[in-house]
C-alpha atoms as a PDB file:
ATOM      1  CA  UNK A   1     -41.742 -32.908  13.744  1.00  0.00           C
ATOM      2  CA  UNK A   2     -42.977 -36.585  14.812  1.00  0.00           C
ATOM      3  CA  UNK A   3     -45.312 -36.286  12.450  1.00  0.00           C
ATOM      4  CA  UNK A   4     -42.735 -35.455   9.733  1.00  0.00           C
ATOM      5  CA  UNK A   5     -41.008 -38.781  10.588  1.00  0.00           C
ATOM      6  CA  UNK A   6     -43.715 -40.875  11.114  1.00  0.00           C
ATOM      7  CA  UNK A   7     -44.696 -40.337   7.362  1.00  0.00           C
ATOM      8  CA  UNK A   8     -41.680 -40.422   6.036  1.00  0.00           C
ATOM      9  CA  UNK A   9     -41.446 -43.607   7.731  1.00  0.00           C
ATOM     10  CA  UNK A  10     -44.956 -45.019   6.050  1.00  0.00           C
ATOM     11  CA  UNK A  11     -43.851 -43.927   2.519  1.00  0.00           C
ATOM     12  CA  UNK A  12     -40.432 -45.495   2.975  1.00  0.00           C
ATOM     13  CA  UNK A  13     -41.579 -49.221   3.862  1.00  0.00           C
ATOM     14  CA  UNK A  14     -45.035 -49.196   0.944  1.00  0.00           C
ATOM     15  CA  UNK A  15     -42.308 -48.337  -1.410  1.00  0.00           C
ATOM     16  CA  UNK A  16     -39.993 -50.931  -0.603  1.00  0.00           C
ATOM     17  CA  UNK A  17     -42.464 -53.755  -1.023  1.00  0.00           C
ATOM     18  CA  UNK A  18     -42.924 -52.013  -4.456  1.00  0.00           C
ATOM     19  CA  UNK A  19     -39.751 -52.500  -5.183  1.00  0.00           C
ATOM     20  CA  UNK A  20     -39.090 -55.829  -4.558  1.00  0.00           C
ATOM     21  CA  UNK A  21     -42.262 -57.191  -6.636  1.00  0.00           C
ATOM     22  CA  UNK A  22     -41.555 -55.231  -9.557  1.00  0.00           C
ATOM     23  CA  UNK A  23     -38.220 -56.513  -9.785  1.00  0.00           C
ATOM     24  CA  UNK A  24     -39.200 -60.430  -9.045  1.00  0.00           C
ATOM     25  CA  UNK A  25     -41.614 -59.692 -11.742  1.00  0.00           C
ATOM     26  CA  UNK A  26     -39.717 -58.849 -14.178  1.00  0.00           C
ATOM     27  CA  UNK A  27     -37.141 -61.427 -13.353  1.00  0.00           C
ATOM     28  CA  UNK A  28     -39.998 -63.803 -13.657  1.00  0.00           C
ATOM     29  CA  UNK A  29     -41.072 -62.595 -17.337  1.00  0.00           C
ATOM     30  CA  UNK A  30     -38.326 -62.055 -19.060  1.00  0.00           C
ATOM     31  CA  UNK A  31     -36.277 -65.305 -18.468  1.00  0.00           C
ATOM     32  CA  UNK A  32     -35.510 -65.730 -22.269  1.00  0.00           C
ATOM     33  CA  UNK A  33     -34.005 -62.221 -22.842  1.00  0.00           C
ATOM     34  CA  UNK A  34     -31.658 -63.385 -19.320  1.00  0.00           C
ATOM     35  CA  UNK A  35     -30.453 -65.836 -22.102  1.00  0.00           C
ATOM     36  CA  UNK A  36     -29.753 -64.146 -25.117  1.00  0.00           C
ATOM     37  CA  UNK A  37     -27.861 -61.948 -23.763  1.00  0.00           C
ATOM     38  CA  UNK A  38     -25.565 -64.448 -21.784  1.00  0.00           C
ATOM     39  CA  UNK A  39     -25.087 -66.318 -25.293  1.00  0.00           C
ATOM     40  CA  UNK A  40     -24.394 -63.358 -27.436  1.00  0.00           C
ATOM     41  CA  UNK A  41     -21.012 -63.164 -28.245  1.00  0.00           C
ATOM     42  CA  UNK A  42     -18.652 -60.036 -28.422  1.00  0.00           C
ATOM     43  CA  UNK A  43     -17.073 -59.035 -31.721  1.00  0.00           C
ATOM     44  CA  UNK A  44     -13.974 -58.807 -29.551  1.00  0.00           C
ATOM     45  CA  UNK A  45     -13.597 -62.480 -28.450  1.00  0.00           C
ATOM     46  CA  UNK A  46     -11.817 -64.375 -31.163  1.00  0.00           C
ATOM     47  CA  UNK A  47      -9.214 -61.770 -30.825  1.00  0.00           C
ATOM     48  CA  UNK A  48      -8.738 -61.304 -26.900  1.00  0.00           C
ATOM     49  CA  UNK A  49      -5.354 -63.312 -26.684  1.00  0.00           C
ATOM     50  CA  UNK A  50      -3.834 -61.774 -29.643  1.00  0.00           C
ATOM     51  CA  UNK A  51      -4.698 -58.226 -28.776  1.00  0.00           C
ATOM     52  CA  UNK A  52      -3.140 -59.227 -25.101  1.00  0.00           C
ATOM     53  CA  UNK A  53      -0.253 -61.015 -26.386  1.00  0.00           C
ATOM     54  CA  UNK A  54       1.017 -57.933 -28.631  1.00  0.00           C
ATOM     55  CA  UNK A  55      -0.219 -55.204 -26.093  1.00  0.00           C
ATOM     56  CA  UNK A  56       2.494 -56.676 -23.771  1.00  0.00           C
ATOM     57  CA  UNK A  57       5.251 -57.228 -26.086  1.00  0.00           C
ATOM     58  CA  UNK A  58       4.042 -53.135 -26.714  1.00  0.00           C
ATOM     59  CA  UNK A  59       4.777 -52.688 -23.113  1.00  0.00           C
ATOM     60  CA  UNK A  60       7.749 -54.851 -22.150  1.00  0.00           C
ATOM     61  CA  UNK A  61       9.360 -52.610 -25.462  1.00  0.00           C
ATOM     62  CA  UNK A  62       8.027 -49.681 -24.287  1.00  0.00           C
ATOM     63  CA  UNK A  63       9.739 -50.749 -20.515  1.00  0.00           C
ATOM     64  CA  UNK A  64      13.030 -51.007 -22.271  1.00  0.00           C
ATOM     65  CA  UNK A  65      13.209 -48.134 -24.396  1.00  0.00           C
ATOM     66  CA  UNK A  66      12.035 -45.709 -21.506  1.00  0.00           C
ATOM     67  CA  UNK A  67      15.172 -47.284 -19.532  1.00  0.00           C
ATOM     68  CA  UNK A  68      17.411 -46.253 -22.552  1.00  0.00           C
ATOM     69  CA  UNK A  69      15.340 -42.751 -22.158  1.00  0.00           C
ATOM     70  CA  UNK A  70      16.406 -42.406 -19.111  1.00  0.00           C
ATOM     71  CA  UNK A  71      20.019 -42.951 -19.079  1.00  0.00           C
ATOM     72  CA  UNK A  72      19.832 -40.617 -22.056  1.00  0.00           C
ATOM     73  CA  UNK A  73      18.132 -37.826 -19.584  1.00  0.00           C
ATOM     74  CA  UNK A  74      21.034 -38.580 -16.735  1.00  0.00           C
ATOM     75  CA  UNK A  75      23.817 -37.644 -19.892  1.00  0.00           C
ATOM     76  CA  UNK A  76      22.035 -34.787 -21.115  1.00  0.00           C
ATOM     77  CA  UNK A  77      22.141 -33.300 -17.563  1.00  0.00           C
ATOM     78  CA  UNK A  78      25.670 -34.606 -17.548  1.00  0.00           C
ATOM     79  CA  UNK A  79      26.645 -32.524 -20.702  1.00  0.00           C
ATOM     80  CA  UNK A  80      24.369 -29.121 -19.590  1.00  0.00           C
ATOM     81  CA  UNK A  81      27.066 -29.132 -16.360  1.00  0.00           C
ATOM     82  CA  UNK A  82      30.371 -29.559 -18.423  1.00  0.00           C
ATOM     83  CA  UNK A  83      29.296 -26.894 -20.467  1.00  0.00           C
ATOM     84  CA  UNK A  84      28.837 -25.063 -17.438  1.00  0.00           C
ATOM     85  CA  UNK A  85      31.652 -25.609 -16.053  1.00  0.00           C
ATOM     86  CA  UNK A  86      33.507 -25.471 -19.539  1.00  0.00           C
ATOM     87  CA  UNK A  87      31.932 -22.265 -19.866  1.00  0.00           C
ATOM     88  CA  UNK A  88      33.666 -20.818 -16.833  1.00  0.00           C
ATOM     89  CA  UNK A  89      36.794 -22.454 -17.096  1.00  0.00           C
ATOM     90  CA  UNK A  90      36.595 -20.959 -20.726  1.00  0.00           C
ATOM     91  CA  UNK A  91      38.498 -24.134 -22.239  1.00  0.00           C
ATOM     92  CA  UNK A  92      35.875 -24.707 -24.773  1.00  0.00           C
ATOM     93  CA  UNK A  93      37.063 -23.214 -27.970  1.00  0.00           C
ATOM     94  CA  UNK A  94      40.317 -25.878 -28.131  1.00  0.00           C
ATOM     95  CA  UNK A  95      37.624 -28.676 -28.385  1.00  0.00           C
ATOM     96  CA  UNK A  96      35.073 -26.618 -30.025  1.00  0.00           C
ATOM     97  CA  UNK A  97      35.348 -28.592 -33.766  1.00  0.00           C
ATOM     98  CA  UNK A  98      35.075 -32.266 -32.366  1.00  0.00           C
ATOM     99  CA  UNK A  99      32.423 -30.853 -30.016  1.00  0.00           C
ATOM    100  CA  UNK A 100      30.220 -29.642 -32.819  1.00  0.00           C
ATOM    101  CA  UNK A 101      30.890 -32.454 -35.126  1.00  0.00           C
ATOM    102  CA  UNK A 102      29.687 -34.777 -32.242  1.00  0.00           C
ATOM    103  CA  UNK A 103      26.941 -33.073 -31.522  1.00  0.00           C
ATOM    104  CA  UNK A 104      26.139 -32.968 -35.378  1.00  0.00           C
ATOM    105  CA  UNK A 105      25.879 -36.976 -35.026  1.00  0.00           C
ATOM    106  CA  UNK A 106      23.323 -36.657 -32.611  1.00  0.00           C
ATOM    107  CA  UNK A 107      21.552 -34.173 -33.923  1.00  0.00           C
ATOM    108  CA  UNK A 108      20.954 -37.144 -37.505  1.00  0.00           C
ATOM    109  CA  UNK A 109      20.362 -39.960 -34.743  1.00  0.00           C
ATOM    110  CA  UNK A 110      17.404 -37.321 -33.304  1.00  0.00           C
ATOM    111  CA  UNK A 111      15.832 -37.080 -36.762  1.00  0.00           C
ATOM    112  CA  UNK A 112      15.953 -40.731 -37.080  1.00  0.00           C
ATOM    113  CA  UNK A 113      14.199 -41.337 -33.933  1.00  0.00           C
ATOM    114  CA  UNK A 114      12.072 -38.373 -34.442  1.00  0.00           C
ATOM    115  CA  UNK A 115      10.712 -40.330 -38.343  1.00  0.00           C
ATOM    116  CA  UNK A 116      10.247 -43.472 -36.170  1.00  0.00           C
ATOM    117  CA  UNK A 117       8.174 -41.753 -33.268  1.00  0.00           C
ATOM    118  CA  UNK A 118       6.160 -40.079 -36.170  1.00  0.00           C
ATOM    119  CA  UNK A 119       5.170 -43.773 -37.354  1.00  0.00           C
ATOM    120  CA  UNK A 120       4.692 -44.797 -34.135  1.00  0.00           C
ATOM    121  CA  UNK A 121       1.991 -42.024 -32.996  1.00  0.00           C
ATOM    122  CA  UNK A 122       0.029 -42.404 -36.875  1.00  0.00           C
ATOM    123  CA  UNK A 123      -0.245 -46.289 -35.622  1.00  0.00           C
ATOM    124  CA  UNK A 124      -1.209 -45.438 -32.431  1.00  0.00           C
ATOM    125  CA  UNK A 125      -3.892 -42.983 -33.793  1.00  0.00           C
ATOM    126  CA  UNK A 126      -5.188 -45.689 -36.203  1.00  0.00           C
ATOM    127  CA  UNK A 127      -5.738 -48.013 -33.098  1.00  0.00           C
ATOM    128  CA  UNK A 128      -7.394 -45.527 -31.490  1.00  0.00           C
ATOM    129  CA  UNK A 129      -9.792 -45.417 -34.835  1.00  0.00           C
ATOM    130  CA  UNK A 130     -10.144 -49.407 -34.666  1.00  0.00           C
ATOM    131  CA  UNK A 131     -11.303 -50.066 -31.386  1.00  0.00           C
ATOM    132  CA  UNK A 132     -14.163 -47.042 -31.990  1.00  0.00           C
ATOM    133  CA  UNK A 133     -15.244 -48.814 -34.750  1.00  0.00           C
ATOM    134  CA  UNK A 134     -14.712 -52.088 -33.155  1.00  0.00           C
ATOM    135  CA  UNK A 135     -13.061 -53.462 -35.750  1.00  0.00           C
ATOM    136  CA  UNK A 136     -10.822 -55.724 -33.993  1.00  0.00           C
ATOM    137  CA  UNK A 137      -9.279 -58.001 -36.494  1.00  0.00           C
ATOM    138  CA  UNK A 138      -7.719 -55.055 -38.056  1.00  0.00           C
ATOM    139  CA  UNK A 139      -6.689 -53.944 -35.230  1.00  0.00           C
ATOM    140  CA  UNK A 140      -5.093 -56.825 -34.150  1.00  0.00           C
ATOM    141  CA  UNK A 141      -3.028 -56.333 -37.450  1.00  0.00           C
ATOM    142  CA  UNK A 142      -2.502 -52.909 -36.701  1.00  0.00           C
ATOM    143  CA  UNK A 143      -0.697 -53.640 -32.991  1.00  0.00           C
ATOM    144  CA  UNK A 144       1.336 -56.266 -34.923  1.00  0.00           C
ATOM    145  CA  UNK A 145       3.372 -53.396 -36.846  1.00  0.00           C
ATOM    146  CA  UNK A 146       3.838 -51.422 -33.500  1.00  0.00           C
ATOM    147  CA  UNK A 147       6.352 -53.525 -32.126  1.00  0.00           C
ATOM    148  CA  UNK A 148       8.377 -53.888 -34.561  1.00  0.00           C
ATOM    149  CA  UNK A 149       8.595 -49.862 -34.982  1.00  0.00           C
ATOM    150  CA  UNK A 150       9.588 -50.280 -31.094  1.00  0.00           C
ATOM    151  CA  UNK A 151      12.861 -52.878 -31.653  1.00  0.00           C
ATOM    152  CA  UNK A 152      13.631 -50.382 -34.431  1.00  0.00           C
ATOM    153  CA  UNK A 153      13.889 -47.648 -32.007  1.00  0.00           C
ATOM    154  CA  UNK A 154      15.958 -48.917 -29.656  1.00  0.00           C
ATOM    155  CA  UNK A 155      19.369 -49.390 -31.238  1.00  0.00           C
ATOM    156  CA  UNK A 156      18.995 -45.346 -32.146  1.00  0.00           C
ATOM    157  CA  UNK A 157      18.146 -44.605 -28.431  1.00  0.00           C
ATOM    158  CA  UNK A 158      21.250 -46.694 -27.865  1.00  0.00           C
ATOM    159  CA  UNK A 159      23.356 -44.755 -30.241  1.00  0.00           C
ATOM    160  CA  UNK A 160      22.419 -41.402 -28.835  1.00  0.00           C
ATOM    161  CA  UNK A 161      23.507 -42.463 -25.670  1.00  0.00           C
ATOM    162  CA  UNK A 162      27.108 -43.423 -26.778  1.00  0.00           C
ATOM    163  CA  UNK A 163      27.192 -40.091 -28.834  1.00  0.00           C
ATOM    164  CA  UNK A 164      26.232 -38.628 -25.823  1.00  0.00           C
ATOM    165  CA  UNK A 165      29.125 -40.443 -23.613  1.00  0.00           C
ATOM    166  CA  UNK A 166      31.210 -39.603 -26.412  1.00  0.00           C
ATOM    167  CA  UNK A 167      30.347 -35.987 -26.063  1.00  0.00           C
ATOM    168  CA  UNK A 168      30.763 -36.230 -22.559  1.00  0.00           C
ATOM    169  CA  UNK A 169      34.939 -37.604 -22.707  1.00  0.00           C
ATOM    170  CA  UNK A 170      35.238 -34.865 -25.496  1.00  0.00           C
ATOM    171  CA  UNK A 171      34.503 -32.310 -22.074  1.00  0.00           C
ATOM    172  CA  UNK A 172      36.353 -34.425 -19.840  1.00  0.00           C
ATOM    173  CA  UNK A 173      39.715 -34.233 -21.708  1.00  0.00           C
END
């Protein structure tokens, strides 16, 4: 066993010598390709800021549409308990009309949001597409059209949630 460790030991310190010179001598040769590669330029660095700039307008719109999103969540749940509780109480067929015509409204402020998200996902598929081909200056272009899809969205998510609170006071009188 002492044997075992002894040459273990051996083998481990002649190839760490090894080691060391063949890396100081390649460090020693090769100073100029050191160099070229520090000066060589990314295809991606003229358009670093832009790509950052829209990214987080992308995000703070994305920040305040998921906010809308979730108020929109808190009303849905609202509405699945007054139908619930409408449901036992059985006073739902006296506001069944206005009920259905409300929920009709919401149902053509869905398909609008539903066209938009459509957009929204082909862009985001086409960015995906640029930065594989690293064709940044298009996709710099390509990021510029996203937000404004975004701020076009967010009125609708803001209508659906008045429908909704609409459709909620229809159950609540």
């Amino acid at each position: 066993m002492l044997k075992k460790n002894i040459l273990c030991v051996l083998v481990l310190s002649m190839l760490i010598p090894i080691g060391v010179s063949a890396q100081t001598l390649t460090t020693k040769t090769e100073p100029d390709a050191k160099a070229v590669t520090t000066q060589k330029k990314s295809p991606k660095a003229p358009y670093v800021s832009q790509i950052k700039l829209e990214r987080e307008t992308i995000k703070k719109n994305h920040d305040t549409n998921q906010v809308i999103k979730d108020d929109i969540k808190g009303e849905i749940a609202q509405v699945k308990t007054l139908i619930a509780q409408d449901k036992a109480n059985k006073t739902l067929k006296s506001k069944k009309e206005a009920i259905t015509a409300q929920r009709v409204v919401i149902k053509a402020d869905r398909d609008i949001l539903e066209g938009i998200n459509i957009n929204l996902k082909a862009n985001r598929n086409t960015n995906k597409t640029d930065i594989a081909n690293k064709d940044y200056a298009t996709l710099v272009n390509d990021l510029n059209k996203i937000a404004p899809l975004q701020t076009s969205k967010t009125p609708v998510l803001q209508k659906i949630s008045s429908d909704l609170d609409t459709l909620i006071s229809l159950f609540s009188n």
